[in-house]
C-alpha atoms as a PDB file:
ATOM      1  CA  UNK A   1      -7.338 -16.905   3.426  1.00  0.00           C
ATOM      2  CA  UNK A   2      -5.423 -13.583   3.566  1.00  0.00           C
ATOM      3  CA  UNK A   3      -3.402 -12.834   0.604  1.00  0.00           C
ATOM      4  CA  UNK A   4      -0.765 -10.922   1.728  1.00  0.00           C
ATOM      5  CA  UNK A   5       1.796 -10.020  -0.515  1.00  0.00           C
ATOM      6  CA  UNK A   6       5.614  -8.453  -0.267  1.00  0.00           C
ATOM      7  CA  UNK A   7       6.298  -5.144  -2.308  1.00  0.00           C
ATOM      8  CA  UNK A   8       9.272  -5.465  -4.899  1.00  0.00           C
ATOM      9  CA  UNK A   9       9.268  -1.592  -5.516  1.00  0.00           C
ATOM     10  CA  UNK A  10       8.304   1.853  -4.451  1.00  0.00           C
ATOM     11  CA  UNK A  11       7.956   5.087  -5.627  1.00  0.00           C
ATOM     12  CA  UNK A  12       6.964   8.499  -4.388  1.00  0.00           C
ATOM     13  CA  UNK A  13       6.823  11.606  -6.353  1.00  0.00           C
ATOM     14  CA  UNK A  14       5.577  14.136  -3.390  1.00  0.00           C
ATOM     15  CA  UNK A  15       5.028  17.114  -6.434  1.00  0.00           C
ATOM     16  CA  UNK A  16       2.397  14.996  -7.815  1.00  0.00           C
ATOM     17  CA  UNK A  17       1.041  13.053  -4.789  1.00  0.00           C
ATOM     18  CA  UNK A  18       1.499   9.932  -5.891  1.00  0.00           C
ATOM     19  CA  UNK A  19       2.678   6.781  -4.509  1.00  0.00           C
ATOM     20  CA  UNK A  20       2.947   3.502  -6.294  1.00  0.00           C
ATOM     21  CA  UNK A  21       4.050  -0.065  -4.895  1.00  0.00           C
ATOM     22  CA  UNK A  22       4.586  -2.918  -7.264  1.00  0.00           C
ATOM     23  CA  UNK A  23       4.936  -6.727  -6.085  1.00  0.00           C
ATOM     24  CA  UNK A  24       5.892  -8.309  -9.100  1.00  0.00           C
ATOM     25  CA  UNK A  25       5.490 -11.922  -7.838  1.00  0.00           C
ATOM     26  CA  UNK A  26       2.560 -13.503  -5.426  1.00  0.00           C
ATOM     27  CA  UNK A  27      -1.117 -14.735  -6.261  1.00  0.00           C
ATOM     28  CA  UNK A  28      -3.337 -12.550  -8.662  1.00  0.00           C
ATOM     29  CA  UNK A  29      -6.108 -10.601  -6.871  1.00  0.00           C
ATOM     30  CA  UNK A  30      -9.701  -9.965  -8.414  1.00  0.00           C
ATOM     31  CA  UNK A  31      -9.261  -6.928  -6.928  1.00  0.00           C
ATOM     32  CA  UNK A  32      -9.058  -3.648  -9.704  1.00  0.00           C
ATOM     33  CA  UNK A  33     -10.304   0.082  -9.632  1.00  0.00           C
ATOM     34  CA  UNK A  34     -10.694   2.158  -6.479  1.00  0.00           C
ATOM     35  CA  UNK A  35     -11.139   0.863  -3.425  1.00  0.00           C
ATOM     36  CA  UNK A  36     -11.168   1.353   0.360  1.00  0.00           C
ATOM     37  CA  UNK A  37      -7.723   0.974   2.442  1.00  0.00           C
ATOM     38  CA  UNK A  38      -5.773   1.379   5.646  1.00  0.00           C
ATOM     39  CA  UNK A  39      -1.934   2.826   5.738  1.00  0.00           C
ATOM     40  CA  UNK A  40       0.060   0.975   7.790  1.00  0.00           C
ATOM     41  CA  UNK A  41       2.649   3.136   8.812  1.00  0.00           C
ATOM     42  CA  UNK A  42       5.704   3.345  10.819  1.00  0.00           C
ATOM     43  CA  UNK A  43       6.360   6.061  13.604  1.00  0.00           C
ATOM     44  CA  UNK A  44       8.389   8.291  10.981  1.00  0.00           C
ATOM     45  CA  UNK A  45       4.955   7.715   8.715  1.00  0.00           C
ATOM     46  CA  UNK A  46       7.275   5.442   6.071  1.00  0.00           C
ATOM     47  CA  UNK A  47       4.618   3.249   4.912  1.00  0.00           C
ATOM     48  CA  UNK A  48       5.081  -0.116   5.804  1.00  0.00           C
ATOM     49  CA  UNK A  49       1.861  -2.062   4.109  1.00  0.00           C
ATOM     50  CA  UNK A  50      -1.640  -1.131   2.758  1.00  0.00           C
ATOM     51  CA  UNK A  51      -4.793  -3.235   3.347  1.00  0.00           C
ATOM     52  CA  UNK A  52      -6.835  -3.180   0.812  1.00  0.00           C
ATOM     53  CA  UNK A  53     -10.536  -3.548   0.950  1.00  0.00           C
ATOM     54  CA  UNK A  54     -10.176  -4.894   4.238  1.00  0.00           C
ATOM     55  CA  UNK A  55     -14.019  -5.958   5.064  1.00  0.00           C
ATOM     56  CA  UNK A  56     -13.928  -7.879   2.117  1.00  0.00           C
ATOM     57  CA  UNK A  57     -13.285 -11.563   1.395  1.00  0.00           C
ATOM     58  CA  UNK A  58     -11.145 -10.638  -1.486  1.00  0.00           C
ATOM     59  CA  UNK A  59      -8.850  -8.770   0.470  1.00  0.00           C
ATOM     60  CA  UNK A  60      -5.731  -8.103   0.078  1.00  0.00           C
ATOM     61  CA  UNK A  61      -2.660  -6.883   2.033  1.00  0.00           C
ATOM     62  CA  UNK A  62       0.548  -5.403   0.251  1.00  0.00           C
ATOM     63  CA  UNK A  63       3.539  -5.355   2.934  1.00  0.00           C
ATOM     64  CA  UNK A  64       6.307  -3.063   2.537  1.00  0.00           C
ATOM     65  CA  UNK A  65       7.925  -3.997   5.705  1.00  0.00           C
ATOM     66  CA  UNK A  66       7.551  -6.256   8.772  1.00  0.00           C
ATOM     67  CA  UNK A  67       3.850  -6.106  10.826  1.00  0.00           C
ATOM     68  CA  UNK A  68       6.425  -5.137  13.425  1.00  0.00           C
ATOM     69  CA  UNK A  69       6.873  -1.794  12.340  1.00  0.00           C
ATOM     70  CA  UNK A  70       3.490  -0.493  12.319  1.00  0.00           C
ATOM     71  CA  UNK A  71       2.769   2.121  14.538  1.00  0.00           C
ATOM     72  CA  UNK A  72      -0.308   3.433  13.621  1.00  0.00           C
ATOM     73  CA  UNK A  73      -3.201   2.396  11.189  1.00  0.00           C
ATOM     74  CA  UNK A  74      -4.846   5.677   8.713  1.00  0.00           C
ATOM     75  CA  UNK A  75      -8.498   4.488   8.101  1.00  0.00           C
ATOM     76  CA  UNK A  76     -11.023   5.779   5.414  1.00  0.00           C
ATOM     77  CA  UNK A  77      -8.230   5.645   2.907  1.00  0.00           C
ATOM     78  CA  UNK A  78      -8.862   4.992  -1.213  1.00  0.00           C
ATOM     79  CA  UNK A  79      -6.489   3.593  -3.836  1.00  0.00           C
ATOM     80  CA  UNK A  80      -6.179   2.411  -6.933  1.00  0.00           C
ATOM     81  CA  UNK A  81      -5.555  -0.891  -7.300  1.00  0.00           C
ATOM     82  CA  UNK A  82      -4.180  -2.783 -11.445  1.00  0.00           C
ATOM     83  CA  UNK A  83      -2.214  -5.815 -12.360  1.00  0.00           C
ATOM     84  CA  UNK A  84      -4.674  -8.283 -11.035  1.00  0.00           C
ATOM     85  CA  UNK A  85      -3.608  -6.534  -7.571  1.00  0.00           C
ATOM     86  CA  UNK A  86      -0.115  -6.485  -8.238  1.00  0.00           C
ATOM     87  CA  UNK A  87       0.136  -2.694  -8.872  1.00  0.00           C
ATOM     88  CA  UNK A  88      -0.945  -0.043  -5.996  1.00  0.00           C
ATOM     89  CA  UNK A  89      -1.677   3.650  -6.651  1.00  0.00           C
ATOM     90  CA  UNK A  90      -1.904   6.005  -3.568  1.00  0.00           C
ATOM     91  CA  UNK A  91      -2.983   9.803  -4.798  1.00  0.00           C
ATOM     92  CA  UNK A  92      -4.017  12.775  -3.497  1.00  0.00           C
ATOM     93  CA  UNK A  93      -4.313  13.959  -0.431  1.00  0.00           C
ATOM     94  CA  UNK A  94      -3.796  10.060   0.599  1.00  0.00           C
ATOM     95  CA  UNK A  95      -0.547  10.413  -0.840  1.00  0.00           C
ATOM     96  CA  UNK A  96       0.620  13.445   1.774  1.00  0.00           C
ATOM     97  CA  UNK A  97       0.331  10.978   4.587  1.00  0.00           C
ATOM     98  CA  UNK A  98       3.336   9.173   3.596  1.00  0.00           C
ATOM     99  CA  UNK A  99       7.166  10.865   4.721  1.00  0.00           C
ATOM    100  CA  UNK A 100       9.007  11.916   1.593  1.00  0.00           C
ATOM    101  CA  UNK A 101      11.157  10.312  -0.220  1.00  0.00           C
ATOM    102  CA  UNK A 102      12.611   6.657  -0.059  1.00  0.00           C
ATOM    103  CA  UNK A 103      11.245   3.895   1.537  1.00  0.00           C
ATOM    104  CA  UNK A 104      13.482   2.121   4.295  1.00  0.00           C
ATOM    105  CA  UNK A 105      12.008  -1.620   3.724  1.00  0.00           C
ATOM    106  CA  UNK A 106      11.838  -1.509   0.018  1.00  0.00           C
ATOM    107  CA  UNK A 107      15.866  -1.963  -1.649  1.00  0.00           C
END
């Protein structure tokens, strides 16, 4: 079973590359440390999901915004991953892949 789950908050501090996107609610996920992802992004590169350890049975998919809006897919991707998967960190150069600034589907 997918556990896919929706993103409560969002936070981007482009000086210090570094994204983080909280769900506060949803299943916990064994999921912890660094791991492999894929952005899912929208055609102005607002990030609308990440898919976390995606060849994995313990995967897990935090959605920012509707499957709709994803216009491309960034492979080969690692974050950081706390809260018993609740918690995602995107740093670094991973980070600079995301548009500045607020997120559209997250109030």
């Amino acid at each position: 079973m997918l556990s896919e789950q929706y993103a409560t908050s969002y936070s981007h501090d482009p000086a210090q590359h570094v994204i983080i996107v909280v769900c506060e609610t949803g299943p916990r996920s064994p999921l912890r440390g660094e791991l492999p992802a894929r952005l899912l992004l929208d055609a102005a590169l607002h990030l609308v999901g990440i898919d976390v350890a995606p060849d994995t049975p313990d995967r897990l998919v935090m959605m920012l915004g509707a499957h709709e809006n994803v216009a491309q897919v960034v492979d080969n991707v690692r974050v950081h991953i706390e809260n018993g998967g609740r918690t995602v960190l995107l740093h670094g150069p991973f980070a600079n892949l995301v548009a500045a600034g607020a997120n559209p589907y997250v109030p």
